[in-house]
N, C-alpha and C. Protein backbone atom coordinates (compact mmCIF):
# COMPACT_ATOMS: atom_id res chain seq x y z
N UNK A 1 102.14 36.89 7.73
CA UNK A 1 103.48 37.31 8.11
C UNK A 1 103.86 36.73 9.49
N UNK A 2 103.11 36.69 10.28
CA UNK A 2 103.14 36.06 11.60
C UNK A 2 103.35 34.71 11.66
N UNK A 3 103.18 34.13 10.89
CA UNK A 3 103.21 32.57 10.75
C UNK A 3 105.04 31.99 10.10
N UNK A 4 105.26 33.38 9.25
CA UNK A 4 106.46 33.61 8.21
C UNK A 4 107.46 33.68 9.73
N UNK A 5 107.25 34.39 10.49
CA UNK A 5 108.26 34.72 12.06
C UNK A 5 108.26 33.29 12.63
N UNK A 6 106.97 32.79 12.71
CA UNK A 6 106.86 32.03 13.73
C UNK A 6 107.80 30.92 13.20
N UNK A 7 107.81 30.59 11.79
CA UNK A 7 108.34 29.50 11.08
C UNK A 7 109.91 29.91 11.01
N UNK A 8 110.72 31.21 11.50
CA UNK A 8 112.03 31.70 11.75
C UNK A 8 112.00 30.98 13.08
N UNK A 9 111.01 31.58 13.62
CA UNK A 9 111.47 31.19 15.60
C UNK A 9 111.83 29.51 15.68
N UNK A 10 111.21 28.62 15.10
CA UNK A 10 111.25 26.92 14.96
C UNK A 10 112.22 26.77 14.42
N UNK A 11 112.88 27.24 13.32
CA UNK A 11 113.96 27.11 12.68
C UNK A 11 115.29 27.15 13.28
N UNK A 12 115.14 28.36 13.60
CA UNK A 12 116.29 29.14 15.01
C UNK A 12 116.77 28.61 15.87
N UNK A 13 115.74 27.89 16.79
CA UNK A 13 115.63 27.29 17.69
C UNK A 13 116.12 25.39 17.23
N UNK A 14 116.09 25.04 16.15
CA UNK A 14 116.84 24.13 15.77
C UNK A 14 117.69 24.41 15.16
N UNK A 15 118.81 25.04 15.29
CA UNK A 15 120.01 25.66 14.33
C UNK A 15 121.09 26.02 15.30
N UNK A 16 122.14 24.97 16.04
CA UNK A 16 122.97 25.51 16.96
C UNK A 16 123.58 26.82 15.71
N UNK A 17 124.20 26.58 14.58
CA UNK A 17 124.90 27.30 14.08
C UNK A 17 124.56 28.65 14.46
N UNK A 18 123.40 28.96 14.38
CA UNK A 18 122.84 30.11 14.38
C UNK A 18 122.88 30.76 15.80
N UNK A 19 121.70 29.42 16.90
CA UNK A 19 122.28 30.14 18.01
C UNK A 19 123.09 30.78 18.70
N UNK A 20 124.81 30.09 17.66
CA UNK A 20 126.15 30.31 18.47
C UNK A 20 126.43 31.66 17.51
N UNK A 21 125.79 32.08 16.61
CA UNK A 21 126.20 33.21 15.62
C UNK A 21 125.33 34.09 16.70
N UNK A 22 124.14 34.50 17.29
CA UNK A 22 123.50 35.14 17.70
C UNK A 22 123.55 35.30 19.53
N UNK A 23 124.28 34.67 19.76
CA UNK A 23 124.34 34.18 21.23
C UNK A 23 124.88 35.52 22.11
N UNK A 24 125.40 36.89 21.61
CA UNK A 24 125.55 37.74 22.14
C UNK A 24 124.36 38.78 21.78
N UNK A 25 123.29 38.72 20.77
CA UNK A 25 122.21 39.51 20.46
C UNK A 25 120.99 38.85 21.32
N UNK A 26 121.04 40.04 22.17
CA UNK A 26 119.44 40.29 23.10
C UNK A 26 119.12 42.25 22.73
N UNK A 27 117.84 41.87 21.87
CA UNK A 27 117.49 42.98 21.16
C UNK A 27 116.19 42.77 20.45
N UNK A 28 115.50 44.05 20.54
CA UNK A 28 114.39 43.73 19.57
C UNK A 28 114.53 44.58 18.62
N UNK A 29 113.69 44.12 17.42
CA UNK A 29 114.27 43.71 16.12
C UNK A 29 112.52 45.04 15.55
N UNK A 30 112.67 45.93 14.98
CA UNK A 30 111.34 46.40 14.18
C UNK A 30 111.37 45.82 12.47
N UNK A 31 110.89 45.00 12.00
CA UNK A 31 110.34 44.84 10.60
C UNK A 31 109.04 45.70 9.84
N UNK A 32 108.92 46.41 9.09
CA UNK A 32 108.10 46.85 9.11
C UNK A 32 107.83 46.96 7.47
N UNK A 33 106.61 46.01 6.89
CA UNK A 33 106.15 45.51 6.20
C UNK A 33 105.10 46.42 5.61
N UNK A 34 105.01 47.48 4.43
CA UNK A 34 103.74 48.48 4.32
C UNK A 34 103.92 49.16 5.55
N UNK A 35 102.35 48.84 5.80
CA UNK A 35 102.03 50.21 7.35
C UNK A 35 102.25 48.77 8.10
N UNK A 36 102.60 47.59 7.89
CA UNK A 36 102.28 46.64 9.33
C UNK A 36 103.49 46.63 10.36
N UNK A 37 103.68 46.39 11.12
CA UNK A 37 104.75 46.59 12.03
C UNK A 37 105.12 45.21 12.91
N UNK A 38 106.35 44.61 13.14
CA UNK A 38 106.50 43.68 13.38
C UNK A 38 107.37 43.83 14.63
N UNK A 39 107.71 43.20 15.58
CA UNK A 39 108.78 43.27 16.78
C UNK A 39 109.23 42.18 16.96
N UNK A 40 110.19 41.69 16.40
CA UNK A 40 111.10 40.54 16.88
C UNK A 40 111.77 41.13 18.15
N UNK A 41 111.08 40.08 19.18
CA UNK A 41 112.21 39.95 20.53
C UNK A 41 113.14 38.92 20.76
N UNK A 42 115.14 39.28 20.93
CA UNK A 42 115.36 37.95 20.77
C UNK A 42 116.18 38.23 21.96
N UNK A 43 116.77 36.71 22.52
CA UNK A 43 116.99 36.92 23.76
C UNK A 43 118.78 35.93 23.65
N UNK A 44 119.85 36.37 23.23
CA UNK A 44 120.94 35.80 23.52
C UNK A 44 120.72 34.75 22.20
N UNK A 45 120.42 35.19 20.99
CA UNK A 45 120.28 34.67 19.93
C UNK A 45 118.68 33.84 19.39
N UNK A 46 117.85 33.61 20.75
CA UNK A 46 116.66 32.52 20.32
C UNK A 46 115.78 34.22 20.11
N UNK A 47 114.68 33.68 19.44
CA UNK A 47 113.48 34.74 18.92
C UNK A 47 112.75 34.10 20.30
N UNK A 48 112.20 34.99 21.19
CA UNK A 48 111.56 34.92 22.34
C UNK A 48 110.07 35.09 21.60
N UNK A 49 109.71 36.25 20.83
CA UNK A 49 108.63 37.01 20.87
C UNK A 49 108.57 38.01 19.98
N UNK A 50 106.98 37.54 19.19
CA UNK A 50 107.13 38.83 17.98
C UNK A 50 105.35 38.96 18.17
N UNK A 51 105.68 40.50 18.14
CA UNK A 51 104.32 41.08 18.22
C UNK A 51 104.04 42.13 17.40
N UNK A 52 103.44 42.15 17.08
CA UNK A 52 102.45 42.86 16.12
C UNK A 52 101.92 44.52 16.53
N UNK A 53 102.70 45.37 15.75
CA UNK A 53 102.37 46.64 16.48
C UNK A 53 100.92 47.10 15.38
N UNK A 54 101.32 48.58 15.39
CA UNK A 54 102.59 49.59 15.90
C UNK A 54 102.07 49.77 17.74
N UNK A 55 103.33 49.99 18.30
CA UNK A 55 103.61 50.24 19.05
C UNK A 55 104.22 51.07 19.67
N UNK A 56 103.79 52.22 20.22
CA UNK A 56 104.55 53.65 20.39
C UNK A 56 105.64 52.90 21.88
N UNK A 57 105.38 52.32 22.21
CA UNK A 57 105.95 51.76 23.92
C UNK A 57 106.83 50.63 23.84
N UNK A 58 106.75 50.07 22.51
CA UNK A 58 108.11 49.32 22.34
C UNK A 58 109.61 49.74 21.92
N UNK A 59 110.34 49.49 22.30
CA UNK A 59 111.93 50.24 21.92
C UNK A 59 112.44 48.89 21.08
N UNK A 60 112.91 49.64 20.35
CA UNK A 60 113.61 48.81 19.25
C UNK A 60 115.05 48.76 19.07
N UNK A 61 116.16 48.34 18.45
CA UNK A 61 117.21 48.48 18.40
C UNK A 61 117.43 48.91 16.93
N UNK A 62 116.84 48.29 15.73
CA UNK A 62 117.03 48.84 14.46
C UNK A 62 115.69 48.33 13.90
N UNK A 63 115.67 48.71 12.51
CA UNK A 63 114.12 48.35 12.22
C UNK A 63 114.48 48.45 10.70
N UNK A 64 114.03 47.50 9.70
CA UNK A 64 114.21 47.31 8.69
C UNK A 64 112.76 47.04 8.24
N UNK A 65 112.89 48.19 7.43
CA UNK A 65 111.70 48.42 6.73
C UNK A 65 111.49 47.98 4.72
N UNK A 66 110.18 47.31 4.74
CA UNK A 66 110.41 47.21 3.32
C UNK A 66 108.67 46.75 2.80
N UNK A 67 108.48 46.79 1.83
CA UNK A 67 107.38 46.39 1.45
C UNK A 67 106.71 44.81 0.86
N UNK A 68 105.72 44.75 1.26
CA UNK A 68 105.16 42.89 0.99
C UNK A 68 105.48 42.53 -0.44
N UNK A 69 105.70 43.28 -1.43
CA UNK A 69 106.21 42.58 -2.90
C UNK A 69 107.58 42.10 -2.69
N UNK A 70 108.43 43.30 -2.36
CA UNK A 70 110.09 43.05 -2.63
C UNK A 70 110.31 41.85 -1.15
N UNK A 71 109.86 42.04 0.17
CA UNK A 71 109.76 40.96 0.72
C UNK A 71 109.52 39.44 0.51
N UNK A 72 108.27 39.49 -0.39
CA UNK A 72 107.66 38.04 -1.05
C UNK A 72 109.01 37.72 -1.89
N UNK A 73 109.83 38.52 -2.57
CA UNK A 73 110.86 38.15 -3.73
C UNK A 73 112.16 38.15 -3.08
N UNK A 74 112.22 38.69 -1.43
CA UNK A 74 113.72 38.09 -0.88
C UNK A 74 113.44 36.76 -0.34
N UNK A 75 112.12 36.52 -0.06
CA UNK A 75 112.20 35.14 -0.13
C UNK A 75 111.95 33.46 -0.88
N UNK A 76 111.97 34.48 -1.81
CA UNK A 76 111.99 33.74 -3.13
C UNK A 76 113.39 32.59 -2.72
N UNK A 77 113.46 31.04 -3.24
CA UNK A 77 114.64 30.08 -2.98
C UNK A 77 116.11 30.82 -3.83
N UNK A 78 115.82 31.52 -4.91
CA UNK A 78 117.00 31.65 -5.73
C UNK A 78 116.33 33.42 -6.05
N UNK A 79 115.97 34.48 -4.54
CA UNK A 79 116.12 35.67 -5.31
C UNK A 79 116.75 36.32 -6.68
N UNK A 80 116.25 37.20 -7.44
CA UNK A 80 116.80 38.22 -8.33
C UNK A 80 117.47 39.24 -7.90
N UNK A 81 118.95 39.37 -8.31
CA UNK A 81 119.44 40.41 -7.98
C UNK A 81 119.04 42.04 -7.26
N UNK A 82 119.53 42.15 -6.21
CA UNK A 82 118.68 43.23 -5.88
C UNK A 82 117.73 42.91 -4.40
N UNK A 83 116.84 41.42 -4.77
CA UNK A 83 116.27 41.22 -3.47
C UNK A 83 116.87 40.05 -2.98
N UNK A 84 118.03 39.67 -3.18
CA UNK A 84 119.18 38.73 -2.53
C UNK A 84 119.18 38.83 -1.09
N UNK A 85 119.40 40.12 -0.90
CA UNK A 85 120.37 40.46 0.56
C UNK A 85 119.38 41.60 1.13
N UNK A 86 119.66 41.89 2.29
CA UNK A 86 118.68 43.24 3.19
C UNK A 86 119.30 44.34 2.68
N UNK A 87 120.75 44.52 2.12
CA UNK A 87 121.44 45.93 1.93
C UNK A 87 121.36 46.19 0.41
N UNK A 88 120.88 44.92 -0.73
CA UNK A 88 120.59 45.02 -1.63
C UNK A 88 119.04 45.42 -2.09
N UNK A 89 117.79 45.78 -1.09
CA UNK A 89 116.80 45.94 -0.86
C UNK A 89 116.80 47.41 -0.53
N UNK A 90 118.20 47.99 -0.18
CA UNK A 90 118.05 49.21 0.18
C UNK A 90 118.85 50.09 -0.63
N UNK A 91 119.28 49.66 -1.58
CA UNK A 91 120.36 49.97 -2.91
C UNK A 91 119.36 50.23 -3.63
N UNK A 92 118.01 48.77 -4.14
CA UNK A 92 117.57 49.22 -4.88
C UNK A 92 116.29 50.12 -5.00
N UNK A 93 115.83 50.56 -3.50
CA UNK A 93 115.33 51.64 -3.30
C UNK A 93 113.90 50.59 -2.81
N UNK A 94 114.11 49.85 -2.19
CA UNK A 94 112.91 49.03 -1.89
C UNK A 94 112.88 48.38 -0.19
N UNK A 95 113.98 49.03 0.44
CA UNK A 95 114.03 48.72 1.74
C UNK A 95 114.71 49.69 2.11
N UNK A 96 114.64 49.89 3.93
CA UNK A 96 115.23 50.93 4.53
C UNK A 96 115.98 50.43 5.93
N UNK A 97 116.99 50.94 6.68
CA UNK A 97 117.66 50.27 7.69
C UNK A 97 117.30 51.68 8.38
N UNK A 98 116.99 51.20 9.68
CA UNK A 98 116.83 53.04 10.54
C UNK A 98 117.50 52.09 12.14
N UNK A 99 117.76 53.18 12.83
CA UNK A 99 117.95 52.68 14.02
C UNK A 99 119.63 52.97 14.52
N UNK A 100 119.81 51.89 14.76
CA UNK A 100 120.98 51.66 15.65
C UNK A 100 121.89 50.73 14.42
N UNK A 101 122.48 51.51 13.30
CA UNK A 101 123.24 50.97 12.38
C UNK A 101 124.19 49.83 12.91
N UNK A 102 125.12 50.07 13.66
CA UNK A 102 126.14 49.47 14.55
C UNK A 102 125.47 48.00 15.20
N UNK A 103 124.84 48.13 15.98
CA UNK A 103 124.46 46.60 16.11
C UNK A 103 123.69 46.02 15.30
N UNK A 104 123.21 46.67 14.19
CA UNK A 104 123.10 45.81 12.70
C UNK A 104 124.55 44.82 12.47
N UNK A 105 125.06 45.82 12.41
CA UNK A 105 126.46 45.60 11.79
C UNK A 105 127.32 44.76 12.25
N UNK A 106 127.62 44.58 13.76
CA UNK A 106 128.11 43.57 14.90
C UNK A 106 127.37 42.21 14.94
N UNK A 107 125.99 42.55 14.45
CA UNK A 107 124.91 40.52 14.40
C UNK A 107 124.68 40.67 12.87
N UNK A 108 125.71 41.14 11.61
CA UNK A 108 124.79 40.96 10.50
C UNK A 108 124.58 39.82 9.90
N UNK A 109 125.78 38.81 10.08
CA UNK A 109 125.53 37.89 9.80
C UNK A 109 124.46 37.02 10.34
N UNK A 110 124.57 37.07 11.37
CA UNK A 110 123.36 36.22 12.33
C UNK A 110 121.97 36.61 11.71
N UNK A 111 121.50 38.26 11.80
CA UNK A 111 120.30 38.86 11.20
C UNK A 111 119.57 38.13 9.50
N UNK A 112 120.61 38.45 8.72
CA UNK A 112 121.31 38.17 7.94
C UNK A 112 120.33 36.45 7.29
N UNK A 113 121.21 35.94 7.93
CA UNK A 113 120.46 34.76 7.94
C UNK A 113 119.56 33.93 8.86
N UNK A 114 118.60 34.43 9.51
CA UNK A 114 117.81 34.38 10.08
C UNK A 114 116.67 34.94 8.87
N UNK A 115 116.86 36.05 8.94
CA UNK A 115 115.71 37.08 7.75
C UNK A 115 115.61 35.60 6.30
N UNK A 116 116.70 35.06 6.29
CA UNK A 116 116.78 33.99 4.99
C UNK A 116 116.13 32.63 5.40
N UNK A 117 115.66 32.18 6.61
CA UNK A 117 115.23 30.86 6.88
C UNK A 117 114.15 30.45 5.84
N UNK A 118 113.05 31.37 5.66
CA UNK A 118 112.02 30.82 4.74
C UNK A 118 112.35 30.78 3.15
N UNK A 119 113.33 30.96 2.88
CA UNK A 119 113.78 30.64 1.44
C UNK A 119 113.94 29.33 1.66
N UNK A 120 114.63 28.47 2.40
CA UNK A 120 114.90 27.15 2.27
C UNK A 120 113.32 26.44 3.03
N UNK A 121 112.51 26.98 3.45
CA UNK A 121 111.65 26.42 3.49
C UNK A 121 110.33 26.57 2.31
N UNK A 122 111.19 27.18 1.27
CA UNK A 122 109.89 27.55 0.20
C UNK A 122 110.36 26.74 -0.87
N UNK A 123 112.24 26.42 -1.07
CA UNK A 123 112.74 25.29 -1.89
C UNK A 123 112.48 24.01 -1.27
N UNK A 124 112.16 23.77 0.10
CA UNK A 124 111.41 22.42 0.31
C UNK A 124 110.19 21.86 -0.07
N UNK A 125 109.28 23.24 -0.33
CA UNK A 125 108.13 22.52 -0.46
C UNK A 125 107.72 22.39 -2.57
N UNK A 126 109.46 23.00 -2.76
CA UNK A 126 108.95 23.10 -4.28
C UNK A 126 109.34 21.95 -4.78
């Protein structure tokens, strides 16, 4: 999973589009995968830093929670209905949004597609 971030952070970081979509989000980010726990730190749109909890001493801004199957299948190149999108993960009872709804909602696009980078890197290597 760490390698799955790290391969967002490279991506990111070559993607003005993105930068300029994210360029007002400085926030960290909770993913939380099973029991594993993830912390995206991003700083004015770039991913600074992701660490590996849990962590009672990190503050988060929202935290999207979901499990390593329905994860493996949102990043599938051409998802199945359902694990398309982060809000379709939580419709179909396989993801959760907690936190600070609102600045979800203000970077979703940016989030959004960021969370989507490794789909086009999984139709590259197919």
């Amino acid at each position: 999973m760490i390698d799955t971030f790290g391969l967002i952070k490279d991506r990111l970081d070559q993607s003005p589009h993105l930068l300029r979509l994210g360029r007002l989000f400085s926030e960290t980010v909770l993913i939380e995968v099973d029991e594993d726990e993830y912390y995206l730190t991003f700083d004015k749109g770039h991913l600074v830093s992701v660490a590996q909890g849990p962590s009672r001493k990190t503050p988060w801004r929202f935290a999207l929670r979901t499990d390593a199957e329905a994860l493996a299948k949102f990043w599938e190149p051409l998802p199945e209905p359902g694990f398309h999108d982060i809000f379709g993960l939580v419709k179909i009872g396989r993801g959760r949004v907690d936190g600070d709804i609102l600045s979800l909602v203000k970077n979703l696009r940016f989030f959004k597609e960021i969370m989507a980078i490794p789909r086009s890197q999984k139709e590259a290597a197919q």
